[in-house]
Protein backbone atom coordinates (compact mmCIF):
# COMPACT_ATOMS: atom_id res chain seq x y z
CA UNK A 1 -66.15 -20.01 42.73
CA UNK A 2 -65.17 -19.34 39.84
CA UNK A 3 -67.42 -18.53 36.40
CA UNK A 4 -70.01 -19.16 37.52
CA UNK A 5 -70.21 -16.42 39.92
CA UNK A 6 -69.11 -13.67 37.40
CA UNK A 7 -71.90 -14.96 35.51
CA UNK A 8 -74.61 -14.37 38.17
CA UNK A 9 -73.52 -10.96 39.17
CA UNK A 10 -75.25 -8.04 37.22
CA UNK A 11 -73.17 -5.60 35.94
CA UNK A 12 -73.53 -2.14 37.38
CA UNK A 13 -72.19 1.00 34.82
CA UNK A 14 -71.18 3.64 37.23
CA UNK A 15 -73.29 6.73 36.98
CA UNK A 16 -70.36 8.88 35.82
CA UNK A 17 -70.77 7.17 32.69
CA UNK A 18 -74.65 7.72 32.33
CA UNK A 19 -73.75 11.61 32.46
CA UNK A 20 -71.10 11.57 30.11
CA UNK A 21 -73.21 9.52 27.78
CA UNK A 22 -75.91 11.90 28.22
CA UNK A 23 -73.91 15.39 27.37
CA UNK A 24 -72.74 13.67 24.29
CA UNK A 25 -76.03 12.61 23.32
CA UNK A 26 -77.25 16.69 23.65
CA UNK A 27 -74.45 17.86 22.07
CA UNK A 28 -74.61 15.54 19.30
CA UNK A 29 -78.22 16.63 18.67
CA UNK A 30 -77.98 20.47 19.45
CA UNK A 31 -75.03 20.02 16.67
CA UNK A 32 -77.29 18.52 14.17
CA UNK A 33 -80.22 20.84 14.83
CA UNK A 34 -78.08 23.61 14.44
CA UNK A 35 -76.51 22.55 10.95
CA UNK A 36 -80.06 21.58 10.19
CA UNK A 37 -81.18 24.94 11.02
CA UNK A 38 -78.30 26.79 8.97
CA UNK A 39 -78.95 25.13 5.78
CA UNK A 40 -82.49 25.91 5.77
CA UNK A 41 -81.68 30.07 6.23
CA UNK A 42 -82.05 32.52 3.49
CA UNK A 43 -78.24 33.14 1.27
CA UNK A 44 -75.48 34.97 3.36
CA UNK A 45 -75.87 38.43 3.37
CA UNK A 46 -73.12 40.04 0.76
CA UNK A 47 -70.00 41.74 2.14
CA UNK A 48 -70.48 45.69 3.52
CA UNK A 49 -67.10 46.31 3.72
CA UNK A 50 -66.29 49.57 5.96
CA UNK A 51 -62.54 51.55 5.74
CA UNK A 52 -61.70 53.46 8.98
CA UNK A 53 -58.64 55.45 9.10
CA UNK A 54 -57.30 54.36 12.79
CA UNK A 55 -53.92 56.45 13.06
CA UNK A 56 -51.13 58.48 11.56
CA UNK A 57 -47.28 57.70 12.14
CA UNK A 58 -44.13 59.65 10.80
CA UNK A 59 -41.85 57.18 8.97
CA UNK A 60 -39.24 59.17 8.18
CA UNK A 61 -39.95 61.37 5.37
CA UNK A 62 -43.29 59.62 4.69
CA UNK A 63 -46.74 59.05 6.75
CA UNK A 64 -48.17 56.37 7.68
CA UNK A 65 -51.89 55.92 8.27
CA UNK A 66 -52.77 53.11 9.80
CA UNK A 67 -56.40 51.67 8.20
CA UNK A 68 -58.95 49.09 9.76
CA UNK A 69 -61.31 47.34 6.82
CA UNK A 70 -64.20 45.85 8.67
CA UNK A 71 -66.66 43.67 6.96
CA UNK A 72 -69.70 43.49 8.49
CA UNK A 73 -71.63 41.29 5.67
CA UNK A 74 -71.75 37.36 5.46
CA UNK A 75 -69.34 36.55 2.95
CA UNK A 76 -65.55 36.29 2.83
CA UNK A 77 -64.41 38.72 0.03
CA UNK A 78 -60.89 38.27 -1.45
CA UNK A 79 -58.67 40.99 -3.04
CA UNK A 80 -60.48 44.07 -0.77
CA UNK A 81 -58.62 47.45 -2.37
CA UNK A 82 -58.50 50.08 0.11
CA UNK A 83 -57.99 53.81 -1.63
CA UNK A 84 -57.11 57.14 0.69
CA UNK A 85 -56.98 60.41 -0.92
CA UNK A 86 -55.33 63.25 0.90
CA UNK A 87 -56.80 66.91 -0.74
CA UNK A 88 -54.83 70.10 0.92
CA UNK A 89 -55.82 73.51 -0.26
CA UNK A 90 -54.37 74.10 -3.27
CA UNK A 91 -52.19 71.02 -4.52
CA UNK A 92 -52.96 68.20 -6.60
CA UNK A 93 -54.92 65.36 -4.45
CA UNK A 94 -52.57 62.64 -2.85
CA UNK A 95 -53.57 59.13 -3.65
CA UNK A 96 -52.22 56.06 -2.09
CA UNK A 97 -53.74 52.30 -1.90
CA UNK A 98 -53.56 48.65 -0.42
CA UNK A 99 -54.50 45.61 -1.26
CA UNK A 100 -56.03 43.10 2.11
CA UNK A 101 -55.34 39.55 0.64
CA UNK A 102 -58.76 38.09 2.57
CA UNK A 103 -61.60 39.62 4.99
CA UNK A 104 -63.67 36.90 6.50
CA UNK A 105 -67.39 37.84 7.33
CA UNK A 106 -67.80 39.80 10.49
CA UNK A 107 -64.14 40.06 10.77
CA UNK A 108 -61.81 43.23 10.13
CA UNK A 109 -58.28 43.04 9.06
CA UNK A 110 -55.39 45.88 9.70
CA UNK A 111 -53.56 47.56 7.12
CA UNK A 112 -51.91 50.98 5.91
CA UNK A 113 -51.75 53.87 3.62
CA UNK A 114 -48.40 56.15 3.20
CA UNK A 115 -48.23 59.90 1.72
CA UNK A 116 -45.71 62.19 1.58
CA UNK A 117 -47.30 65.00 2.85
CA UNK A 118 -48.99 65.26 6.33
CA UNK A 119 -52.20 63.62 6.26
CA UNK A 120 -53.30 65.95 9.35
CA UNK A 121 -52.94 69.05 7.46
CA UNK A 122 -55.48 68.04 5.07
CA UNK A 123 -58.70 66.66 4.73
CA UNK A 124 -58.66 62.45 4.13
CA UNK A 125 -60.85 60.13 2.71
CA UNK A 126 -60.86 56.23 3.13
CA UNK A 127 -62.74 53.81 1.07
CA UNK A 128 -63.12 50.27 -0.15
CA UNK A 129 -62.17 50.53 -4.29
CA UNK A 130 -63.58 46.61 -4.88
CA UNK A 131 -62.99 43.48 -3.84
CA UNK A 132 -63.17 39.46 -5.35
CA UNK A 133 -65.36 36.86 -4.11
CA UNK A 134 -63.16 33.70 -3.63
């Protein structure tokens, strides 16, 4: 009994490996399809980037208020500058800006403005200045 017996035995694969070579096999495809699909689409939409003021703190003698910059386009933009202007019956306008390094599409990123005066007893205004494409 020796090899000659291993030789006239059939080899079974256990059906656990049938199913995992199966779910590979559809994933492996779906994958494909799907990068197949992708690079047959019309170019990414460009950036709509969208500044939200989201809150004010007191820092000391300043204010803070806090800014969301969502982008709601396609395309990564680089650089986004982010410009609040604080007008209060007569005085000057208060301007202050920042400067979000990188917005990925459909993504927002957090940031902040800071004035002197109250931004509550005023009337603000948040908006995207420009931005890069990287």
């Amino acid at each position: 009994m020796g090899q000659s017996d291993r030789q006239q035995r059939p080899s079974k694969r256990p059906w656990t490996e049938w199913v995992a070579g199966g779910i590979g096999l559809v994933l492996t495809c779906g994958l494909l399809g799907f990068i197949g699909w992708q690079a047959l689409q019309d170019a990414p939409e460009q950036p709509r980037i969208v500044v939200r003021e989201t809150g004010i703190v007191r820092t000391g003698d300043t204010y803070l208020v806090e800014i969301t910059a969502f982008n709601r386009g396609d395309r990564t933009v680089s650089a986004l500058n982010a410009e609040g202007v604080l007008t209060r019956p007569g005085q000057e306008p208060e301007r202050s800006m920042a400067t979000f390094d990188y917005v990925p599409g459909h993504s927002q990123t957090r940031g902040g403005l800071y004035f002197s005066s109250d931004p509550a007893t005023g009337d603000l205004q948040v908006r995207a200045t420009g931005y890069q494409l990287p």
